[in-house]
N, C-alpha and C. Protein backbone atom coordinates (compact mmCIF):
# COMPACT_ATOMS: atom_id res chain seq x y z
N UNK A 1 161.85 -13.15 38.43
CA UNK A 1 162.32 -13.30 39.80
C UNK A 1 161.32 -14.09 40.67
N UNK A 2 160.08 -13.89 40.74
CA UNK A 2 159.48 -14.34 41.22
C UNK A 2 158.98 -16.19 41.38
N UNK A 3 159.54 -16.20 39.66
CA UNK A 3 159.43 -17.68 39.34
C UNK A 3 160.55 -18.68 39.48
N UNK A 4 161.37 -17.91 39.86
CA UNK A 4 163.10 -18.64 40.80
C UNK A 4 162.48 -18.60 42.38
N UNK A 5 161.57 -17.83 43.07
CA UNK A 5 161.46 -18.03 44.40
C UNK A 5 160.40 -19.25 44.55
N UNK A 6 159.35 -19.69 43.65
CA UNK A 6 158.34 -20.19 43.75
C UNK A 6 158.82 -21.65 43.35
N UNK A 7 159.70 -21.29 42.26
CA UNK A 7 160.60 -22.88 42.59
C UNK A 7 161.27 -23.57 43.45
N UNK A 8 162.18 -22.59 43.97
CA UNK A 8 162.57 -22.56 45.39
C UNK A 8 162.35 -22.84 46.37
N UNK A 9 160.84 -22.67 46.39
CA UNK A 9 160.17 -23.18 47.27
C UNK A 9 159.67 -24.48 47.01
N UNK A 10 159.43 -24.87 46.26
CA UNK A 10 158.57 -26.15 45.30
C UNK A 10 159.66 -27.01 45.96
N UNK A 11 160.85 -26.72 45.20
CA UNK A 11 161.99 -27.98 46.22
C UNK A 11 162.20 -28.18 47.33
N UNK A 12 162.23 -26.91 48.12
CA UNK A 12 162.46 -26.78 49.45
C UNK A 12 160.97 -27.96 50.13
N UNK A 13 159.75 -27.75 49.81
CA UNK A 13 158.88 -28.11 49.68
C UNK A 13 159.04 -29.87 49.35
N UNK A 14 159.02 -30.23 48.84
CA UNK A 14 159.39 -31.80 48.31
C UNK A 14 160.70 -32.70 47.99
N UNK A 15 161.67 -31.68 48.84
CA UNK A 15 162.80 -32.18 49.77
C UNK A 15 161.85 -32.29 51.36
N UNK A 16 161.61 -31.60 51.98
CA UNK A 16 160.79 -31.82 53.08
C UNK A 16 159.40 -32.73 52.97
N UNK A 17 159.52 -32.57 52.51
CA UNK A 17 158.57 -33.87 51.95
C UNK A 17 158.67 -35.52 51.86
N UNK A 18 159.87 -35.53 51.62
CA UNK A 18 160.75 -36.50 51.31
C UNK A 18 161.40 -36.79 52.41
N UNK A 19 162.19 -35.94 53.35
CA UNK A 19 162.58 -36.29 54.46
C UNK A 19 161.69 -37.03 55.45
N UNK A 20 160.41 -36.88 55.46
CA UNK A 20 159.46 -36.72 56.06
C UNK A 20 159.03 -38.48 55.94
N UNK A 21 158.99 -38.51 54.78
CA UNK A 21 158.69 -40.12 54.20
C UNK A 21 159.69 -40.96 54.19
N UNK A 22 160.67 -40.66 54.57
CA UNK A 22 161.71 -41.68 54.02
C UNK A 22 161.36 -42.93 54.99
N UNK A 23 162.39 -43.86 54.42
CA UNK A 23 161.67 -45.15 55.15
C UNK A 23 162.42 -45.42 57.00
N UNK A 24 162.14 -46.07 57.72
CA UNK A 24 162.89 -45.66 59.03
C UNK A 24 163.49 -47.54 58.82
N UNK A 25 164.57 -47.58 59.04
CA UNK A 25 165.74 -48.96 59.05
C UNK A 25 165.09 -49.92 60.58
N UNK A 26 164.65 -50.75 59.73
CA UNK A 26 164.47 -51.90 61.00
C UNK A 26 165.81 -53.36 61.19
N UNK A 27 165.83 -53.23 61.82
CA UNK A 27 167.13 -54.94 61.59
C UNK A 27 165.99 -55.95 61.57
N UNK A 28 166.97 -56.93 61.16
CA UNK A 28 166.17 -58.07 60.07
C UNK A 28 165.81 -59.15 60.87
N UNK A 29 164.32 -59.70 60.64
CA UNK A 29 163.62 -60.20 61.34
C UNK A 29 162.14 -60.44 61.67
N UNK A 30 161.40 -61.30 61.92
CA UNK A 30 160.09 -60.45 61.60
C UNK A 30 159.78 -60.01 62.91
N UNK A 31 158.77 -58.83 62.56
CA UNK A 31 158.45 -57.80 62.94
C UNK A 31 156.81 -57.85 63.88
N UNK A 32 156.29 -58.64 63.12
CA UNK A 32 154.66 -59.12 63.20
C UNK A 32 154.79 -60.50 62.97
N UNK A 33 154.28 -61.51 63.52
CA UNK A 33 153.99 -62.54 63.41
C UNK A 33 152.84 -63.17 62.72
N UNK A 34 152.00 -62.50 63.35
CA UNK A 34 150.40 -62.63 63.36
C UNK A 34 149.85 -62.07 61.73
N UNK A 35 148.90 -62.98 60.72
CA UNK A 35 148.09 -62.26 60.06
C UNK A 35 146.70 -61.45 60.91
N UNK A 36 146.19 -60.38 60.12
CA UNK A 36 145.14 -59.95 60.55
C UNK A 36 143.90 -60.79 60.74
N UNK A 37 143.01 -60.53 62.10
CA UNK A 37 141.91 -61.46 62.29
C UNK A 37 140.92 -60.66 61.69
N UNK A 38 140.01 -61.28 61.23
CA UNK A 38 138.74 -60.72 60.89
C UNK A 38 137.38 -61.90 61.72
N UNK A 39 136.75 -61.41 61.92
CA UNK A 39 135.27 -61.59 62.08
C UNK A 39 134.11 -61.29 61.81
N UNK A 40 132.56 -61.53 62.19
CA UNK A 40 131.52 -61.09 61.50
C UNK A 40 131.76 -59.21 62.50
N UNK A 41 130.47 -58.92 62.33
CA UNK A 41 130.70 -57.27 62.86
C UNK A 41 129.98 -57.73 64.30
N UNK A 42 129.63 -57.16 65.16
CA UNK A 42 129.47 -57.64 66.68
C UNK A 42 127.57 -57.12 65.81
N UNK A 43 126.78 -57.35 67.00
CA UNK A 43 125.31 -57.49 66.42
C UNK A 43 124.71 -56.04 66.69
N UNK A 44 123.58 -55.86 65.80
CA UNK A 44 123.44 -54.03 65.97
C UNK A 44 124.50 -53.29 65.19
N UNK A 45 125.59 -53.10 64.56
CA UNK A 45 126.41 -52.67 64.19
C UNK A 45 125.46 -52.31 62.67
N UNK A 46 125.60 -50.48 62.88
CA UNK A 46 124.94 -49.82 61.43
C UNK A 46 124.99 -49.13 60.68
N UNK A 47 124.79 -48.96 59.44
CA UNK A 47 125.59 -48.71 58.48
C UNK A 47 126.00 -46.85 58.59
N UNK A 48 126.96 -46.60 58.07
CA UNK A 48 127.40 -45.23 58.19
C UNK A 48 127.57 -44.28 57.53
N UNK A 49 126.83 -43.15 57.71
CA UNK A 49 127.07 -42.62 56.49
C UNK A 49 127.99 -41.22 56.47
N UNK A 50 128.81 -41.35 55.13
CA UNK A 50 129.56 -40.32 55.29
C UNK A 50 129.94 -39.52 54.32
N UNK A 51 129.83 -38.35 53.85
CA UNK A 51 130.07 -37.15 52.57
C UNK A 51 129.07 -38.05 51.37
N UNK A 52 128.19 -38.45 51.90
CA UNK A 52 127.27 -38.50 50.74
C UNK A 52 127.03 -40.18 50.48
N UNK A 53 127.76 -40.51 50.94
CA UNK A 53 127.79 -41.85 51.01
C UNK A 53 127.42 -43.01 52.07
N UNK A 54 127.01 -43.97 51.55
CA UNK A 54 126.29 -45.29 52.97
C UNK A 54 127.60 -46.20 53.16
N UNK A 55 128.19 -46.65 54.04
CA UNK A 55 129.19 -47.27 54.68
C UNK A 55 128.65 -48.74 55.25
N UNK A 56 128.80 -49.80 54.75
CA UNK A 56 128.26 -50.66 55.61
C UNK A 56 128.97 -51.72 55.95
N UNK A 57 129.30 -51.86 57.05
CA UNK A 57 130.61 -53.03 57.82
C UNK A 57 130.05 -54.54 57.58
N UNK A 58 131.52 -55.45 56.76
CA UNK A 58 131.30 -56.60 55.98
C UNK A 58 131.65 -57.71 57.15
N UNK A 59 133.24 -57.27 57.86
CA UNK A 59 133.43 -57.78 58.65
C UNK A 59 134.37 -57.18 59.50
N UNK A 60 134.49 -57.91 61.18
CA UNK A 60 134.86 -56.80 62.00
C UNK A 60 136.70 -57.26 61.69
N UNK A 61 137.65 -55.87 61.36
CA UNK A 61 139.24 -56.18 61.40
C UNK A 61 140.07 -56.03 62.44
N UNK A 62 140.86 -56.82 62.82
CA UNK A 62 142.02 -56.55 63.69
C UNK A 62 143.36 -56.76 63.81
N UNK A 63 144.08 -55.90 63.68
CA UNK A 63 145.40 -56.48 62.49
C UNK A 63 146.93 -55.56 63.35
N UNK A 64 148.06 -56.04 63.12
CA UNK A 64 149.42 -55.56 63.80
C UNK A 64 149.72 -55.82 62.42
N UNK A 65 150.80 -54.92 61.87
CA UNK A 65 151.44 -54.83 60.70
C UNK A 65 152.72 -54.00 60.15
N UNK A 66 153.41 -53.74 59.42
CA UNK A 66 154.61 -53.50 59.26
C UNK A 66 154.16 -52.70 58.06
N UNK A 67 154.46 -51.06 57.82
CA UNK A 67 153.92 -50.16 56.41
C UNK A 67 154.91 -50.68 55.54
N UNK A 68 154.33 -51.06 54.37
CA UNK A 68 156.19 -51.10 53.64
C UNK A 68 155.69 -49.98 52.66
N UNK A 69 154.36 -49.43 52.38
CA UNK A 69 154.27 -48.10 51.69
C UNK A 69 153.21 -47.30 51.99
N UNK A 70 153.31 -46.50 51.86
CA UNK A 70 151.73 -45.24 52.10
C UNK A 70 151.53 -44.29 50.95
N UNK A 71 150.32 -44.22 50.18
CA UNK A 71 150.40 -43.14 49.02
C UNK A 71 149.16 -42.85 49.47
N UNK A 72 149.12 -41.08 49.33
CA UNK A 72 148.14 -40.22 49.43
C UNK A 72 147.68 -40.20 48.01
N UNK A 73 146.18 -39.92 48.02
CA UNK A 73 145.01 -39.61 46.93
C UNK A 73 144.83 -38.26 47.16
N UNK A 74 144.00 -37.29 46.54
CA UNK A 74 143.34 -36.53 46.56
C UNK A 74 142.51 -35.97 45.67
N UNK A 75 142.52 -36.67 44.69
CA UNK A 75 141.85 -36.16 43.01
C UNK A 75 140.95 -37.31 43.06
N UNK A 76 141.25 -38.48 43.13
CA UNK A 76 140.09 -39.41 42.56
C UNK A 76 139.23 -39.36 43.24
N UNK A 77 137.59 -39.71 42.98
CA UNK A 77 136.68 -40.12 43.46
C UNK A 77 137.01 -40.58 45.16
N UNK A 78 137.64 -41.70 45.23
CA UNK A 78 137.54 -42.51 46.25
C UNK A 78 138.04 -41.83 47.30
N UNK A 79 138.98 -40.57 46.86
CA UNK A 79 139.56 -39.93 47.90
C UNK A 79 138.84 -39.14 49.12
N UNK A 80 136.95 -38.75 48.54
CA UNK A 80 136.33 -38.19 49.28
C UNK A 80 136.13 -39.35 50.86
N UNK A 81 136.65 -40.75 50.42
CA UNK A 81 136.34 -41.89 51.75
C UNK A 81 137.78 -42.13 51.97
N UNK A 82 138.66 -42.53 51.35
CA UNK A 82 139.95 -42.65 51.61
C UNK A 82 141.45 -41.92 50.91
N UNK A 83 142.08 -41.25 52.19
CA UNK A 83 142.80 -40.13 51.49
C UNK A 83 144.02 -40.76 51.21
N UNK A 84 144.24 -42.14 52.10
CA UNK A 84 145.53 -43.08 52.25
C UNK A 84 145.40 -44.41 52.00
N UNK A 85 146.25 -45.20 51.06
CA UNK A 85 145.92 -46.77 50.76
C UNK A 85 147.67 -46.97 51.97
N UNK A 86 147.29 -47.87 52.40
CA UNK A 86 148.80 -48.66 53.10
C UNK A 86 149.14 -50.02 52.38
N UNK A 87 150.09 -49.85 51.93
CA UNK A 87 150.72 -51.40 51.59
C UNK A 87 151.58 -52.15 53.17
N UNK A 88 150.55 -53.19 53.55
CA UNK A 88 151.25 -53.74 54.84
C UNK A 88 151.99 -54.89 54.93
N UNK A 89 152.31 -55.64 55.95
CA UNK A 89 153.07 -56.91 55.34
C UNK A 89 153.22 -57.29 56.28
N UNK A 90 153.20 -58.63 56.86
CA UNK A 90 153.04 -59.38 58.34
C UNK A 90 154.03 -60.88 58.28
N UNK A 91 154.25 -61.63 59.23
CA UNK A 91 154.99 -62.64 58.70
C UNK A 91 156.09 -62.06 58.34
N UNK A 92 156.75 -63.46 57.08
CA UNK A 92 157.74 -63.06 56.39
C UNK A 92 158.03 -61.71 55.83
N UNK A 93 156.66 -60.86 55.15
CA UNK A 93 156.74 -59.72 54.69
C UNK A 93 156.90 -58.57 55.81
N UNK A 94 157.03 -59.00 57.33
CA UNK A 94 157.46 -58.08 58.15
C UNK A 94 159.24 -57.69 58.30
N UNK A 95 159.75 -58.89 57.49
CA UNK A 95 161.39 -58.64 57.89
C UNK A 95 162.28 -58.36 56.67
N UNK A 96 163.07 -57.46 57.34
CA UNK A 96 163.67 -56.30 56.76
C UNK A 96 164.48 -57.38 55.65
N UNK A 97 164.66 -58.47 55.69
CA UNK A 97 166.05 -59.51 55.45
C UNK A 97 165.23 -59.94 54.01
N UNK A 98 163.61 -60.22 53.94
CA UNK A 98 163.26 -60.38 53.12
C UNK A 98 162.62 -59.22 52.27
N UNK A 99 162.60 -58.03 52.94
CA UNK A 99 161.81 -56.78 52.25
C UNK A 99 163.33 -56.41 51.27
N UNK A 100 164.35 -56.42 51.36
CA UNK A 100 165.57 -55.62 50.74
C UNK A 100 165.61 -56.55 49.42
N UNK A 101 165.37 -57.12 49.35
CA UNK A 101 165.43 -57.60 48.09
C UNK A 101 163.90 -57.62 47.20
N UNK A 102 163.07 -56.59 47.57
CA UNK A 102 161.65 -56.66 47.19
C UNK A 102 161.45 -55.22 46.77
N UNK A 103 160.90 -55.15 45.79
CA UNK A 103 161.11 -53.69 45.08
C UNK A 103 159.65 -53.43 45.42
N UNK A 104 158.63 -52.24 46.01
CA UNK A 104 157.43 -52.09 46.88
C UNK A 104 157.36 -50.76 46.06
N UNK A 105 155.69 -50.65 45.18
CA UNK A 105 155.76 -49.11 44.78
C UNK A 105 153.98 -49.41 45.04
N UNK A 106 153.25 -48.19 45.04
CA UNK A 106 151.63 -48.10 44.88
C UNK A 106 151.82 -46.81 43.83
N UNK A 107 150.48 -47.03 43.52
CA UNK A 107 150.10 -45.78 42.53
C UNK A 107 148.65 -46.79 41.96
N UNK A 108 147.17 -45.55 41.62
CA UNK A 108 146.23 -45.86 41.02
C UNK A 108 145.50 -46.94 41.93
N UNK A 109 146.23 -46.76 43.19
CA UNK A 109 144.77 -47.41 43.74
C UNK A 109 145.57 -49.10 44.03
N UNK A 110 146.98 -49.27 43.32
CA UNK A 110 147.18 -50.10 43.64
C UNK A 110 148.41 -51.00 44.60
N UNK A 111 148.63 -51.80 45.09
CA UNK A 111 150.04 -51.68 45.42
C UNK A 111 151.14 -53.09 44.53
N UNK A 112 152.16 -52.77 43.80
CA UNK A 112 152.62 -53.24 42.91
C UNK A 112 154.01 -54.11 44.10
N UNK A 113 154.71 -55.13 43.45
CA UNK A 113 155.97 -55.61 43.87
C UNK A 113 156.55 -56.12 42.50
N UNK A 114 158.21 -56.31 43.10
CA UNK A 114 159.28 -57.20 42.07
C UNK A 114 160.09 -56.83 42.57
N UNK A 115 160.64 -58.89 42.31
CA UNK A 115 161.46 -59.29 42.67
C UNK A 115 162.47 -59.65 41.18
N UNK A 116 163.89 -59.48 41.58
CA UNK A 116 164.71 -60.49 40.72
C UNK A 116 165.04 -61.90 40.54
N UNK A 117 165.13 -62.31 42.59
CA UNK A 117 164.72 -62.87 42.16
C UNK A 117 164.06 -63.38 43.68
N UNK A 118 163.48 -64.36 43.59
CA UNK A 118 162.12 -64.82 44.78
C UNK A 118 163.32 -64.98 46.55
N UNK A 119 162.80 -63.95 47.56
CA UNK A 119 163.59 -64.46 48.64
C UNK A 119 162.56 -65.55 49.51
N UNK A 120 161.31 -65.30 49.38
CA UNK A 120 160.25 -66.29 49.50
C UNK A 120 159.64 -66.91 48.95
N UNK A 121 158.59 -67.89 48.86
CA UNK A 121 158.00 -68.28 47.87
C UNK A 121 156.31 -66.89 47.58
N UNK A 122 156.93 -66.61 46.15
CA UNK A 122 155.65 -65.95 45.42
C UNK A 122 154.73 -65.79 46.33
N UNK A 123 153.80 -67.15 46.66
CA UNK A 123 152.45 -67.12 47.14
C UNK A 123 152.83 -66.40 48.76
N UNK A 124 153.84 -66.67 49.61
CA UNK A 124 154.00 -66.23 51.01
C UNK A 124 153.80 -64.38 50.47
N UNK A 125 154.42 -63.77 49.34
CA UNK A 125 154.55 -62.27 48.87
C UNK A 125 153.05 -62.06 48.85
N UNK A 126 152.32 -62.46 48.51
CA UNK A 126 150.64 -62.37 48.44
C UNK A 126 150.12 -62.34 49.28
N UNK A 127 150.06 -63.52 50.02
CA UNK A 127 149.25 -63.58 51.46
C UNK A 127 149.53 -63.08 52.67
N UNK A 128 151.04 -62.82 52.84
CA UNK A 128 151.43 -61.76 53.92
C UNK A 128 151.35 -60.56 53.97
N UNK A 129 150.90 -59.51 52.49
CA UNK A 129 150.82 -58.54 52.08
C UNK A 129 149.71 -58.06 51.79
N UNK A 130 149.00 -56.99 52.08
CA UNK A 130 147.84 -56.65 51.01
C UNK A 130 148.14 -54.82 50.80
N UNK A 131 147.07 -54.24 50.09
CA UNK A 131 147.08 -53.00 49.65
C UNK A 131 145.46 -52.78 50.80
N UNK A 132 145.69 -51.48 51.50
CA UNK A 132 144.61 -51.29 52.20
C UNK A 132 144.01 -49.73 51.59
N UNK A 133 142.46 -49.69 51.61
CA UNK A 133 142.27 -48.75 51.65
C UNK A 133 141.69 -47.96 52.79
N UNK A 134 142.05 -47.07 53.32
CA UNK A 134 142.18 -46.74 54.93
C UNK A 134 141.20 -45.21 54.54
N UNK A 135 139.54 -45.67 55.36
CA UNK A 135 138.78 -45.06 55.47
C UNK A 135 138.67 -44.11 57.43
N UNK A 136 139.30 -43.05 57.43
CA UNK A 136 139.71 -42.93 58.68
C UNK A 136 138.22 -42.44 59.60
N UNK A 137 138.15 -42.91 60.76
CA UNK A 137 136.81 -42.33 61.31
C UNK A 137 136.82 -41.34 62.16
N UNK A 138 137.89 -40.67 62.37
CA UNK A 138 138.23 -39.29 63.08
C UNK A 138 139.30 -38.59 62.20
N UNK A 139 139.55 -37.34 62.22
CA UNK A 139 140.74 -36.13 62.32
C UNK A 139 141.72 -36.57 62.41
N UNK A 140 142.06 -37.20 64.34
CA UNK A 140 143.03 -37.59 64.52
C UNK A 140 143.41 -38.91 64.07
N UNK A 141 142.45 -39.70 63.55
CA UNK A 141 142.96 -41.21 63.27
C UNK A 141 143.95 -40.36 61.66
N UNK A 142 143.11 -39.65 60.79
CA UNK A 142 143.43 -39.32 59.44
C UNK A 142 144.98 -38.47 59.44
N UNK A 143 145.02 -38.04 60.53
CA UNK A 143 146.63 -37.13 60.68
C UNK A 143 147.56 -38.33 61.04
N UNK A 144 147.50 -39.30 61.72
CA UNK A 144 148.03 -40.14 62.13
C UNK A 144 148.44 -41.39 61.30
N UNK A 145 147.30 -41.35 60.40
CA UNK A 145 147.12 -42.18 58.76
C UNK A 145 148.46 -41.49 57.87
N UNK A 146 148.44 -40.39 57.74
CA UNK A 146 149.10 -39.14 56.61
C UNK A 146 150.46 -39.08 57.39
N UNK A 147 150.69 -39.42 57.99
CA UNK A 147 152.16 -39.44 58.99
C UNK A 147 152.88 -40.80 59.04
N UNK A 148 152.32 -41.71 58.39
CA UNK A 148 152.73 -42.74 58.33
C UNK A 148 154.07 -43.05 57.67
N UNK A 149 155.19 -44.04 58.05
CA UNK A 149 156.45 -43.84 57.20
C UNK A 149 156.47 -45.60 57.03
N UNK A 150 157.26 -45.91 55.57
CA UNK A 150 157.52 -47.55 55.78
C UNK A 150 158.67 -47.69 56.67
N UNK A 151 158.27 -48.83 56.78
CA UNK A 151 158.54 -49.32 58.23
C UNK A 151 158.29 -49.17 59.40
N UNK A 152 157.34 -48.30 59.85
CA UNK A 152 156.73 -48.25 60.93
C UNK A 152 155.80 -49.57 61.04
N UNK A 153 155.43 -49.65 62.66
CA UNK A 153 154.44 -50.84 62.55
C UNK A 153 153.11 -49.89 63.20
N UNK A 154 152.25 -50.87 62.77
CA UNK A 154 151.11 -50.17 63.18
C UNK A 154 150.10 -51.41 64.17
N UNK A 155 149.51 -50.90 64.58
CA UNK A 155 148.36 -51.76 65.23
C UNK A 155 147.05 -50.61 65.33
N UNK A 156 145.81 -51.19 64.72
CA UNK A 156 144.89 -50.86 64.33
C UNK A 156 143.83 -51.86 64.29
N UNK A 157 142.46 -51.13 64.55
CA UNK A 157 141.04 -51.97 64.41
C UNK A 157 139.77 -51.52 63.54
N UNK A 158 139.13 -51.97 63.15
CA UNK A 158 138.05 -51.07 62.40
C UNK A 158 136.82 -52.15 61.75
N UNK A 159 136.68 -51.94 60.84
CA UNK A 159 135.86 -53.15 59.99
C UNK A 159 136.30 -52.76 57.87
N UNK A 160 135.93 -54.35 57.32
CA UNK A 160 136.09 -54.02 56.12
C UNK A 160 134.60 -53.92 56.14
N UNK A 161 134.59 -52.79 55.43
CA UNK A 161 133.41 -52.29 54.31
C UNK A 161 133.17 -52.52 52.83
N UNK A 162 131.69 -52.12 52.81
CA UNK A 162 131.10 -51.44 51.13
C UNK A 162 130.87 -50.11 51.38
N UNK A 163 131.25 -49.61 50.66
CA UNK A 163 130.49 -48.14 50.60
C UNK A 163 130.14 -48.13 48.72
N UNK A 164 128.75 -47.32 48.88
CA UNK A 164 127.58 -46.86 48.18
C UNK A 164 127.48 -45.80 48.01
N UNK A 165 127.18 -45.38 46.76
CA UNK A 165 126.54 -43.76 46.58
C UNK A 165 125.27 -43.85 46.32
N UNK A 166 124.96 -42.93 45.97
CA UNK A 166 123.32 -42.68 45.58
C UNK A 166 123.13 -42.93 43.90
N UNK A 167 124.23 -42.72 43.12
CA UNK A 167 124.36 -42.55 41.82
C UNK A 167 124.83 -44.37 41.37
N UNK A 168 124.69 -44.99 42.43
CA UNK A 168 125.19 -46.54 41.92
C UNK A 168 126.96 -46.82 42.45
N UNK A 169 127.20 -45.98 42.50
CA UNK A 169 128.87 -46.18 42.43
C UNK A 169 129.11 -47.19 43.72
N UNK A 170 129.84 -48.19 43.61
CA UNK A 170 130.03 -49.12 44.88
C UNK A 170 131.56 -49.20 44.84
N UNK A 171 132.11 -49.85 46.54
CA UNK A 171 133.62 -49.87 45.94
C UNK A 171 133.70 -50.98 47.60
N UNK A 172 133.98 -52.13 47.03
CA UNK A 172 133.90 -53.29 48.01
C UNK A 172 134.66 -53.99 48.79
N UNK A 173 135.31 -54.39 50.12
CA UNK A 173 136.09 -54.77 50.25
C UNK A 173 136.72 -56.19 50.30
N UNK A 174 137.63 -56.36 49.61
CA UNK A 174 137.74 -57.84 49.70
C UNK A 174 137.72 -58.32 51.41
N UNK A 175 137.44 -59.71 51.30
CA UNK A 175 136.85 -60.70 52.39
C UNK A 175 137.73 -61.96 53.22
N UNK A 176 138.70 -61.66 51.96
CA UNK A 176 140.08 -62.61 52.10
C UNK A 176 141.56 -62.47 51.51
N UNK A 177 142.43 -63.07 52.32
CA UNK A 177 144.04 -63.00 51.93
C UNK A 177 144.37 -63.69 51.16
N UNK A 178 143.27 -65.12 50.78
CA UNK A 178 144.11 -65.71 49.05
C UNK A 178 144.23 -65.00 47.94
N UNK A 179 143.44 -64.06 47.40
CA UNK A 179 143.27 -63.30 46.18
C UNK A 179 143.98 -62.41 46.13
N UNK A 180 144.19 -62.05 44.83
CA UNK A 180 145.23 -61.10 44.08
C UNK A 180 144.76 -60.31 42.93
N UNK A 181 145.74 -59.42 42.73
CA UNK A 181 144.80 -58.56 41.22
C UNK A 181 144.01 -57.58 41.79
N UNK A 182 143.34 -56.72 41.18
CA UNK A 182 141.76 -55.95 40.97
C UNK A 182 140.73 -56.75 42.15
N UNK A 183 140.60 -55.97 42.90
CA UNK A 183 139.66 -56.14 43.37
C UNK A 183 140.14 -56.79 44.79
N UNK A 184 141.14 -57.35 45.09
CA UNK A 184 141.89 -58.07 45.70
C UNK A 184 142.32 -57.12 47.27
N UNK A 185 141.77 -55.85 47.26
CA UNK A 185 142.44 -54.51 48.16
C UNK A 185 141.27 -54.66 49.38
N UNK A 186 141.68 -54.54 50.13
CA UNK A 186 140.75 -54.10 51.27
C UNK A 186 140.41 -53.02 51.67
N UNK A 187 138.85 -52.56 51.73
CA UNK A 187 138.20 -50.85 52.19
C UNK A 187 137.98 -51.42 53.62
N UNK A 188 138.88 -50.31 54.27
CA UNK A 188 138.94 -51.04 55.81
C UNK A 188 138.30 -49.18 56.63
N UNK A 189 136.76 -49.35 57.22
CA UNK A 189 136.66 -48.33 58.02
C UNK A 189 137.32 -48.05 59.40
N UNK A 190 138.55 -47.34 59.55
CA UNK A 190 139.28 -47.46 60.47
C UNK A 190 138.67 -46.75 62.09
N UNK A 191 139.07 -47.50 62.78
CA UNK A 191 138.48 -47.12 64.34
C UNK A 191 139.06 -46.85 65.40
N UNK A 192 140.30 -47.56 64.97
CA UNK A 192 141.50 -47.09 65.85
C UNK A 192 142.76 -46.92 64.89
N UNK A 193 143.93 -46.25 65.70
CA UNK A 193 145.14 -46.67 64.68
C UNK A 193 146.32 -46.02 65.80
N UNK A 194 146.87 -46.94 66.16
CA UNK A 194 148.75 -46.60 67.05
C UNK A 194 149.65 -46.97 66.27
N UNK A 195 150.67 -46.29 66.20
CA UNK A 195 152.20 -46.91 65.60
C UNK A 195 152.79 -46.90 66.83
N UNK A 196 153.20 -48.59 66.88
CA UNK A 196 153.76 -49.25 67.83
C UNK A 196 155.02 -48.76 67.54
């Protein structure tokens, strides 16, 4: 008996869960115009340290964007700095007209796409898009991170980082929007964060 209530709950549980995430319907169009600006970090700006780790800002970010996914961590390593990666998308990858025909999943740190067939060209799917890893610098920025649904837009500031352990472990952020693949993700220490 007990193991019919605990299931019961498990669904009840990840049906609400699910409601919670589902994606919210935008009409078609873009959404964001703008790619994200980056710059150097303003001067004096120093390194941070946090659960054991050195934080050090690569360059300063400032970005308006469109979620097209959000996956929570909590087991890996990286999760002790980031509990949420965002898959974002600006430009073309802000409108709904070209997202419906774009199949959008993350898992392992990464964020994956496919198409059947191309509603843009390939390279515009790359450079309007990236996989973020969202290092939050308050409570409330991190509840506000974890609440996130696709299609919301966001506007947010912070810096991309390195962060360091003591044991060697590094985890770096890319520096630019041409690259793709491994390594290609941005560790962004977040400083602000609104959903517009």
């Amino acid at each position: 008996m007990k193991w019919r209530w605990l299931l019961i709950a498990l669904l009840l549980y990840a049906a609400w869960t699910g409601w919670l995430n589902r994606p919210l319907t935008r009409a078609p169009g873009i959404l964001v115009a703008d790619a994200p600006l980056q710059s150097d970090p303003p001067p004096g700006v120093a390194p941070i340290e946090r659960a054991g780790y050195r934080i050090m800002p690569l360059q300063y970010l400032s970005l308006e964007a469109r979620v097209l996914a959000a996956e929570r961590y909590r087991f890996d390593r990286e999760a002790d700095l980031s509990p949420v990666d965002l898959a974002l998308g600006w430009g073309a990858m802000s409108d709904s007209a070209v997202l419906a025909n774009i199949d959008i999943s993350q898992g392992r740190r990464f964020y994956f796409w496919r198409v059947h067939e191309f509603p843009i060209p390939r390279r515009d799917i790359e450079t309007h898009s990236a996989n973020m890893h969202m290092i939050p610098e308050t409570r409330r920025i991190a509840l506000t991170l974890k609440s996130l649904r696709p299609g919301q837009v966001i506007k947010a500031t912070g810096y991309l980082v390195e962060a360091r352990a003591p044991d060697g472990w590094v985890w770096r952020s890319s520096l630019t929007r041409e690259d793709t693949g491994a390594g290609a993700c941005e560790l962004v220490w977040l400083t602000s964060l609104e959903v517009r």
